[in-house]
Protein backbone atom coordinates (compact mmCIF):
# COMPACT_ATOMS: atom_id res chain seq x y z
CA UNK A 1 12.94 4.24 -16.13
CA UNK A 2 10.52 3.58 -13.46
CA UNK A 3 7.07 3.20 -14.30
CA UNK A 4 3.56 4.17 -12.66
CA UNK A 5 3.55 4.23 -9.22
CA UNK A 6 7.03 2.84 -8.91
CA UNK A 7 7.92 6.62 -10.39
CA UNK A 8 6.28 8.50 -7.48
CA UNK A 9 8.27 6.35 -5.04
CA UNK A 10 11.36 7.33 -6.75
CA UNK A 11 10.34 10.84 -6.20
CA UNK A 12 9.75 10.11 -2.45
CA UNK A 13 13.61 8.49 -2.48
CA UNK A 14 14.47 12.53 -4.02
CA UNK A 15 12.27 14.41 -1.91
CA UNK A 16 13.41 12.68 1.35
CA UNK A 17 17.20 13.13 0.07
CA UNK A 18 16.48 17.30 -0.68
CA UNK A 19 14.61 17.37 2.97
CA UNK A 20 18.07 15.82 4.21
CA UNK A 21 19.71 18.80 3.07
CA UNK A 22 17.96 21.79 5.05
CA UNK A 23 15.90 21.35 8.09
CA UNK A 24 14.34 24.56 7.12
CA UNK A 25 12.75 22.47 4.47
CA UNK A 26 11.77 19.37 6.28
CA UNK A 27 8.37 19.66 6.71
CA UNK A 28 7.49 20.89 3.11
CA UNK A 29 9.44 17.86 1.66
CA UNK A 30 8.47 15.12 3.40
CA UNK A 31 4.78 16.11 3.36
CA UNK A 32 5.22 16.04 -0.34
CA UNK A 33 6.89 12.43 -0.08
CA UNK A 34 4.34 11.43 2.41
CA UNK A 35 1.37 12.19 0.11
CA UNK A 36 2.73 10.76 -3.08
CA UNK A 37 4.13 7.81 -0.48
CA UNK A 38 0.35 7.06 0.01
CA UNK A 39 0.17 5.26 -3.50
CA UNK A 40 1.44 2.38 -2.05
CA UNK A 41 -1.27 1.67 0.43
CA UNK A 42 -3.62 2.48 -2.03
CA UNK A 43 -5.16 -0.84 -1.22
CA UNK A 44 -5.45 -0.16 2.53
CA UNK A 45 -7.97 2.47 1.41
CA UNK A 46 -10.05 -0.07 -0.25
CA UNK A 47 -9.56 -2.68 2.81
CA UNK A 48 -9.95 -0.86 5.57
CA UNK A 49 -13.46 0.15 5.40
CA UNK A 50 -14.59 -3.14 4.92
CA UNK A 51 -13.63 -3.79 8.40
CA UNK A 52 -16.37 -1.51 9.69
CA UNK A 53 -19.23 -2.86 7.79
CA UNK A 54 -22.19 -3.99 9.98
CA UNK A 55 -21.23 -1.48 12.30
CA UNK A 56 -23.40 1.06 13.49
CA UNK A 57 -22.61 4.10 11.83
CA UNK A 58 -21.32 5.95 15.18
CA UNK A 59 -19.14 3.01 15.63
CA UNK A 60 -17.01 3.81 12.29
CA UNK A 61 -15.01 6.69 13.00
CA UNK A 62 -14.26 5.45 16.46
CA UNK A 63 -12.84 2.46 14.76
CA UNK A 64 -10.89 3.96 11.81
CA UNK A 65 -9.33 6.54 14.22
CA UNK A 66 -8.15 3.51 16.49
CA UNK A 67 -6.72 2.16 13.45
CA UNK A 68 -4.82 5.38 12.38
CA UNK A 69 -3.47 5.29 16.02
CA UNK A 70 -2.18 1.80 15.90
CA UNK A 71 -1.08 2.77 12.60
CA UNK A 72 1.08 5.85 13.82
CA UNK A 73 2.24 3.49 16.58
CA UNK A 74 3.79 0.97 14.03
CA UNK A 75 5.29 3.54 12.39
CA UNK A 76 6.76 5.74 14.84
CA UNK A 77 7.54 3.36 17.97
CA UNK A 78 8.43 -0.05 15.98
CA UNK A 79 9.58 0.63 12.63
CA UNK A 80 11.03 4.02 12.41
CA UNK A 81 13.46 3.07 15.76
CA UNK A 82 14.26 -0.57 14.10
CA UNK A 83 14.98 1.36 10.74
CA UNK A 84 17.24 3.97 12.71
CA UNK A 85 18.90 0.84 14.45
CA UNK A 86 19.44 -1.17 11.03
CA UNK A 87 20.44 1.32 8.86
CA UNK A 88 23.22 2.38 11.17
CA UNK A 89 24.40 -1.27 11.36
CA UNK A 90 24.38 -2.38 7.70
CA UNK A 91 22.47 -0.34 4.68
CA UNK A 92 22.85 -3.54 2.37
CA UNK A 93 20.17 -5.61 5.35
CA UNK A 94 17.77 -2.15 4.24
CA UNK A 95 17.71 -3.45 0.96
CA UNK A 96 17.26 -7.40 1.43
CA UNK A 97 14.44 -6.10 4.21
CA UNK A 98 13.31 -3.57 1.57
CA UNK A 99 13.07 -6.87 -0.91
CA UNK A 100 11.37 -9.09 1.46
CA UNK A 101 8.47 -6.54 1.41
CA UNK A 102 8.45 -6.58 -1.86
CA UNK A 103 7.94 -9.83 -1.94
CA UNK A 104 5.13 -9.72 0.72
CA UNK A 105 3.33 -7.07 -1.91
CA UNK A 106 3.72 -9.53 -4.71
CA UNK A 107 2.36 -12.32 -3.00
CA UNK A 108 -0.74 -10.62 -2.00
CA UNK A 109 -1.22 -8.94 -5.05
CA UNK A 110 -1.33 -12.77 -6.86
CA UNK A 111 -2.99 -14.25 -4.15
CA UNK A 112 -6.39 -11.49 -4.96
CA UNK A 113 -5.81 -11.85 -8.61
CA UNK A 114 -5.55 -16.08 -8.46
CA UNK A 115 -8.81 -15.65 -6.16
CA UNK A 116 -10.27 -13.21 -8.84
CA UNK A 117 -9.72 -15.70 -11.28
CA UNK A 118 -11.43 -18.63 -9.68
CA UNK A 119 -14.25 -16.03 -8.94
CA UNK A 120 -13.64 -17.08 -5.31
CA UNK A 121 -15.31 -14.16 -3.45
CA UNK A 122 -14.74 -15.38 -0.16
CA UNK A 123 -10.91 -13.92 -0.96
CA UNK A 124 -12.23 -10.37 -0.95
CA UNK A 125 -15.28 -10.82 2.09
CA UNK A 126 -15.46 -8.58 4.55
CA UNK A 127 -14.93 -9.73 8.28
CA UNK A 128 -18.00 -11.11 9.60
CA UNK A 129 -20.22 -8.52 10.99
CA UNK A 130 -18.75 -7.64 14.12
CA UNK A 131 -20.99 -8.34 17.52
CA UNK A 132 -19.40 -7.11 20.99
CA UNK A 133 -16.10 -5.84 22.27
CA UNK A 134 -14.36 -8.80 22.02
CA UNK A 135 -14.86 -9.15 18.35
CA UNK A 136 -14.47 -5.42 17.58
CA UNK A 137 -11.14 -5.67 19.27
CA UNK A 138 -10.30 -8.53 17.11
CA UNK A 139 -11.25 -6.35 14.23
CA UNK A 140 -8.96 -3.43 15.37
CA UNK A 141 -5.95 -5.62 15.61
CA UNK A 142 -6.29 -7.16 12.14
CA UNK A 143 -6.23 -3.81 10.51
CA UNK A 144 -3.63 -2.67 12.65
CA UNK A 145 -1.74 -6.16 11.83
CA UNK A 146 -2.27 -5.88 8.00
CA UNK A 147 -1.20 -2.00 7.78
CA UNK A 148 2.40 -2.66 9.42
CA UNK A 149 3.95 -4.61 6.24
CA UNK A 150 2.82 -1.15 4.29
CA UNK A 151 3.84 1.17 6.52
CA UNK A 152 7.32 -0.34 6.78
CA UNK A 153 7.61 -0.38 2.93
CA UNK A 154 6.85 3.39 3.06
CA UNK A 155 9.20 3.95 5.70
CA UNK A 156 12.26 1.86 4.01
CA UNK A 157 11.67 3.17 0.84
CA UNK A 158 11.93 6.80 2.46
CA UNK A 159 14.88 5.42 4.32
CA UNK A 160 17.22 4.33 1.82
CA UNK A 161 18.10 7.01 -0.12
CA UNK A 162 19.12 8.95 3.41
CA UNK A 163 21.05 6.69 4.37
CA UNK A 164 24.47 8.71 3.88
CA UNK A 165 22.35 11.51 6.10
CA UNK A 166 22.71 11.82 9.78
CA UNK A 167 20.84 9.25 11.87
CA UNK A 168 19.05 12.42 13.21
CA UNK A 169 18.18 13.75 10.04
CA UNK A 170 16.89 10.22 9.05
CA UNK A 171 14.52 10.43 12.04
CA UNK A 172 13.08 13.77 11.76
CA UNK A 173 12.07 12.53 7.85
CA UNK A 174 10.51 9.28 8.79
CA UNK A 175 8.42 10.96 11.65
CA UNK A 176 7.42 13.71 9.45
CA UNK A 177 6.08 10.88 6.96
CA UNK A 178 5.10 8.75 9.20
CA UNK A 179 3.09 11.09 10.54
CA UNK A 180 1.61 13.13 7.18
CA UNK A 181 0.96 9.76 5.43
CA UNK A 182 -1.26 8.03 8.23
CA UNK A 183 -3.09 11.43 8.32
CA UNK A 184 -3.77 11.07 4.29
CA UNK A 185 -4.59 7.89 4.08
CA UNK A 186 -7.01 7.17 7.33
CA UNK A 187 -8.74 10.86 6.28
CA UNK A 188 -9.20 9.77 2.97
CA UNK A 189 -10.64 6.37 4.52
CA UNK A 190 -12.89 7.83 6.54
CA UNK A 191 -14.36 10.08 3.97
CA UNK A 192 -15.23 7.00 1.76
CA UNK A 193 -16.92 4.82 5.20
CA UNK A 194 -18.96 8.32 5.20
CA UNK A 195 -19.50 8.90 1.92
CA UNK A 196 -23.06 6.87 1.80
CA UNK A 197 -24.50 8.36 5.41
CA UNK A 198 -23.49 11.77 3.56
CA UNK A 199 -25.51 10.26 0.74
CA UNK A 200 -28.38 8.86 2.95
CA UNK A 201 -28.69 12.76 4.03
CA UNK A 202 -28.74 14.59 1.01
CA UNK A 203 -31.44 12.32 -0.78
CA UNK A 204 -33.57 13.00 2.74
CA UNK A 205 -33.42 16.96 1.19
CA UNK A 206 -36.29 18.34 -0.42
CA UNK A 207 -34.04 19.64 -3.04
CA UNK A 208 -34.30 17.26 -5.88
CA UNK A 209 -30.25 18.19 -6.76
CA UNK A 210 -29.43 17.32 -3.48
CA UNK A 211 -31.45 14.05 -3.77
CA UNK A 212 -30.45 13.16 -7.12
CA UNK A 213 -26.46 14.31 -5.65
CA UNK A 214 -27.25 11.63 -2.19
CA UNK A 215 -28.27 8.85 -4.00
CA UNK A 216 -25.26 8.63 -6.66
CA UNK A 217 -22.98 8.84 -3.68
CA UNK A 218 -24.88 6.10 -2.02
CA UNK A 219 -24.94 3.90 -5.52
CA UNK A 220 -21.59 4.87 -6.04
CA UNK A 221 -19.77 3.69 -2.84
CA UNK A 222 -19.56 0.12 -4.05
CA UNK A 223 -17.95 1.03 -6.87
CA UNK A 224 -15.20 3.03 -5.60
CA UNK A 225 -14.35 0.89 -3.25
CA UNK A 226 -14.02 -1.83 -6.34
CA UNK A 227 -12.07 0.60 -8.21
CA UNK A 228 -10.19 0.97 -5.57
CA UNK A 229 -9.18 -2.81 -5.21
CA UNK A 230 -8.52 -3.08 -8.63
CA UNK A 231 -6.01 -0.41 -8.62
CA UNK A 232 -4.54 -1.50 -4.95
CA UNK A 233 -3.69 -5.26 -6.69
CA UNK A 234 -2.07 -3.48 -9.90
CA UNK A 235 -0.01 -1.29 -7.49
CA UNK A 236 1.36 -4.38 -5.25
CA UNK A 237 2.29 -6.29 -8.07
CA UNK A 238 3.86 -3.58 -10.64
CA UNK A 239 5.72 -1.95 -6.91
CA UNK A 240 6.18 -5.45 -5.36
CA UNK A 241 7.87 -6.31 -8.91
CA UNK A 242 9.96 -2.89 -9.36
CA UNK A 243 11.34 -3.74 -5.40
CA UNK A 244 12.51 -6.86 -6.16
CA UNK A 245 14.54 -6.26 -9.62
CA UNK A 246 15.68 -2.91 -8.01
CA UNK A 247 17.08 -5.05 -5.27
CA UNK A 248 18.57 -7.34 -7.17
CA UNK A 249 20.15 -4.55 -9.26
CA UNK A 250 21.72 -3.17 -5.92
CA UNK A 251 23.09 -6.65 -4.72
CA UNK A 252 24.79 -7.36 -7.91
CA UNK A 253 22.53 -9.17 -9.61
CA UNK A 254 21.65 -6.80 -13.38
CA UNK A 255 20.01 -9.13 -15.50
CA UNK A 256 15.92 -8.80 -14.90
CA UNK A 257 16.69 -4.60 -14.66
CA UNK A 258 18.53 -5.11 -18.19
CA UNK A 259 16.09 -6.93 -19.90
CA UNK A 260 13.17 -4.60 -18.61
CA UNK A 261 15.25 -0.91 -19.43
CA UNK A 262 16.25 -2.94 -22.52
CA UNK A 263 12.33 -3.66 -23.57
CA UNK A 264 11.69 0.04 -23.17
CA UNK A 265 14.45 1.28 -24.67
CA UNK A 266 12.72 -0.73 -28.44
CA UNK A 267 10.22 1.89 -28.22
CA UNK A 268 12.70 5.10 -28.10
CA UNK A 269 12.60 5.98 -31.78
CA UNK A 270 8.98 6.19 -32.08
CA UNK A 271 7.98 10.14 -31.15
CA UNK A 272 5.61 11.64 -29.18
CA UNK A 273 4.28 8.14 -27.79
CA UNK A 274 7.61 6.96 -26.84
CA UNK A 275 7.25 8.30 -23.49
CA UNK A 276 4.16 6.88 -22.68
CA UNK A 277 5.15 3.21 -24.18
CA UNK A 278 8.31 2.92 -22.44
CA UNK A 279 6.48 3.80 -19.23
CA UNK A 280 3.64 0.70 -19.82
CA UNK A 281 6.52 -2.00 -20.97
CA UNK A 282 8.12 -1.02 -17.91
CA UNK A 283 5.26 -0.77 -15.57
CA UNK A 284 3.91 -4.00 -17.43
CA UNK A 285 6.94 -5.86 -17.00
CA UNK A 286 7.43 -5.02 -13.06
CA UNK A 287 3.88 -6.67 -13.04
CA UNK A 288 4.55 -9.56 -14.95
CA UNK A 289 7.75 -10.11 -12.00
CA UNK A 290 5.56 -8.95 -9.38
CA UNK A 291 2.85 -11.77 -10.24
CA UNK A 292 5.45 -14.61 -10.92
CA UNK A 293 7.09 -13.78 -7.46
CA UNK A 294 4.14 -13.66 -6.11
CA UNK A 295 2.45 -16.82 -7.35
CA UNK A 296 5.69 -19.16 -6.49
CA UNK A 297 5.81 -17.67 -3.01
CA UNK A 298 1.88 -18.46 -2.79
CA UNK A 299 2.89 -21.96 -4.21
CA UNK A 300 5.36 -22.48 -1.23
CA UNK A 301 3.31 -20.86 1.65
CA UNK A 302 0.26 -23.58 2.45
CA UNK A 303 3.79 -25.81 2.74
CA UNK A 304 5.62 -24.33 5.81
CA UNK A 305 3.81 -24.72 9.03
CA UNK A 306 2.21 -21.84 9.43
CA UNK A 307 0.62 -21.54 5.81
CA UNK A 308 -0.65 -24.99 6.79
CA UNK A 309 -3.00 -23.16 9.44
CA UNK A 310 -3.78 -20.46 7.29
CA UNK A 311 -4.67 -22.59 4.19
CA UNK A 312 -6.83 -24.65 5.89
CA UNK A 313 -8.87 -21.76 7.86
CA UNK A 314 -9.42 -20.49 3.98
CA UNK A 315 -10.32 -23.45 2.74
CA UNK A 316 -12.89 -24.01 5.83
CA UNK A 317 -14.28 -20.55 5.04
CA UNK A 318 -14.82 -21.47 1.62
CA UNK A 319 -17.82 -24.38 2.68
């Protein structure tokens, strides 16, 4: 049983597999996949409009549309052509590349909740107000840099159930979601960097409604976008987790998917609620894996030589 999240990417693996089968029905079914698909960036929705704060409010759509467009790049000129390439050469190197994002999820889904924990806020500051081209450029290219491990886990995870498709018919799906999820997500971004300016002009109305309206959308900005963290760390540990024992499943290794279908399975024989327990134990336990993964591979990082750099620009950031 797959739980949460992990369950609507297991309905983007069917929908991409039915929208194999027709071309009539391409579009319809992997716009579906492409807007369920969007759970897993869930947390680029939180992120990315931090990277526009201190901006000048004409400045933000400019820059979140330059990110959707470096976005669609990655998607459509890097990783959907690689994917093509790789799935035609070996669909077991899908998988380990499938699991080795999985493992990217689950490190940065314990590296925010180890932060969280030492109330270290300087893990979840914004970029420093941005001042000239050069450093708005900078800006750009970060986003653009952090949305590619995302948008190739969407892309494999649409991938690998086509893989007994035609390469053709593999490529018309992953453009189609390539395409349909970029547009979800970076509209739905936008709306939220927008949602307090909307705010700022409806408490400006003489209305009191509309004022009353303006300023919860104003107070409440802060606390979506908190929400939406929270929920963005859940979903890269509990997906990051279900990846990885999925994988192993795949490659012949059956033990951690046992012991999880196993722990959901005590909970058959008790009704109604049966459903909805077996769905948390599992969900819960593709956590638990996510975090442990994630916290030994932040263990090992700061010791290779290029976590060295990294820990010690965080740890200079910190005084």
């Amino acid at each position: 049983m797959a739980g949460g999240l992990v369950g609507l990417l297991d309905d983007v693996a069917a929908l991409a597999k039915l929208a194999a089968a027709s071309v009539d029905d391409l579009g319809v079914a992997a716009g579906k996949a492409s807007v369920k698909a969007a759970g897993v960036v869930v947390d680029d929705a939180a992120v990315t409009p931090s990277y526009v704060q201190g901006l000048a409010a004409e400045r933000e759509l400019p820059i979140i549309k330059r990110i959707a467009m470096g976005s669609l790049r990655n998607k459509l000129l890097f990783i959907l052509p690689a994917a093509i390439i790789l799935s035609a050469i070996s669909p077991k190197l899908v998988e380990i590349i499938l699991m080795c994002g999985g493992a990217f999820l689950c490190y940065e889904g314990a590296h925010k909740v180890v932060h969280a924990i030492k109330k270290d806020d300087h893990a979840h500051e914004a970029p420093a107000v941005v001042k000239g081209t050069d450093a708005e450029e900078a800006t750009i290219a970060s986003a653009i840099k952090t949305d590619f491990i995302l948008s190739a886990e969407i892309m494999v995870i649409s991938l690998k159930e086509v893989l007994d498709e035609e390469w053709w018919s593999r490529a018309i799906i992953l453009a189609i979601v390539g395409i349909l999820i970029t547009v979800v997500v970076y509209g739905v971004v936008a709306l939220i960097v927008k949602m307090d300016d909307v705010g700022l002009s409806l408490a400006r109305r003489e209305s009191e409604s509309s004022q009353k309206l303006g300023r919860g959308l104003v107070a409440g900005m802060p606390k979506l976008l908190t929400a939406l963290s929270v929920v963005g760390t859940a979903a890269m540990l509990w997906v990051g987790g279900h990846i990885l024992v999925a994988g192993a499943h795949e490659l012949g290794w059956h033990t951690p998917r046992e012991i999880i279908h196993d722990l959901a399975h005590t909970v058959h024989d008790l009704g109604a609620v049966s459903g909805v327990l077996g769905w948390f134990i599992d969900t819960l336990a593709s956590a638990i894996v996510g975090f442990v993964v994630g916290f030994v591979v932040m263990t090992i990082v700061p010791l290779l030589p290029f976590g060295k750099d990294d820990a010690q620009a965080e740890a200079a950031g910190q005084h």
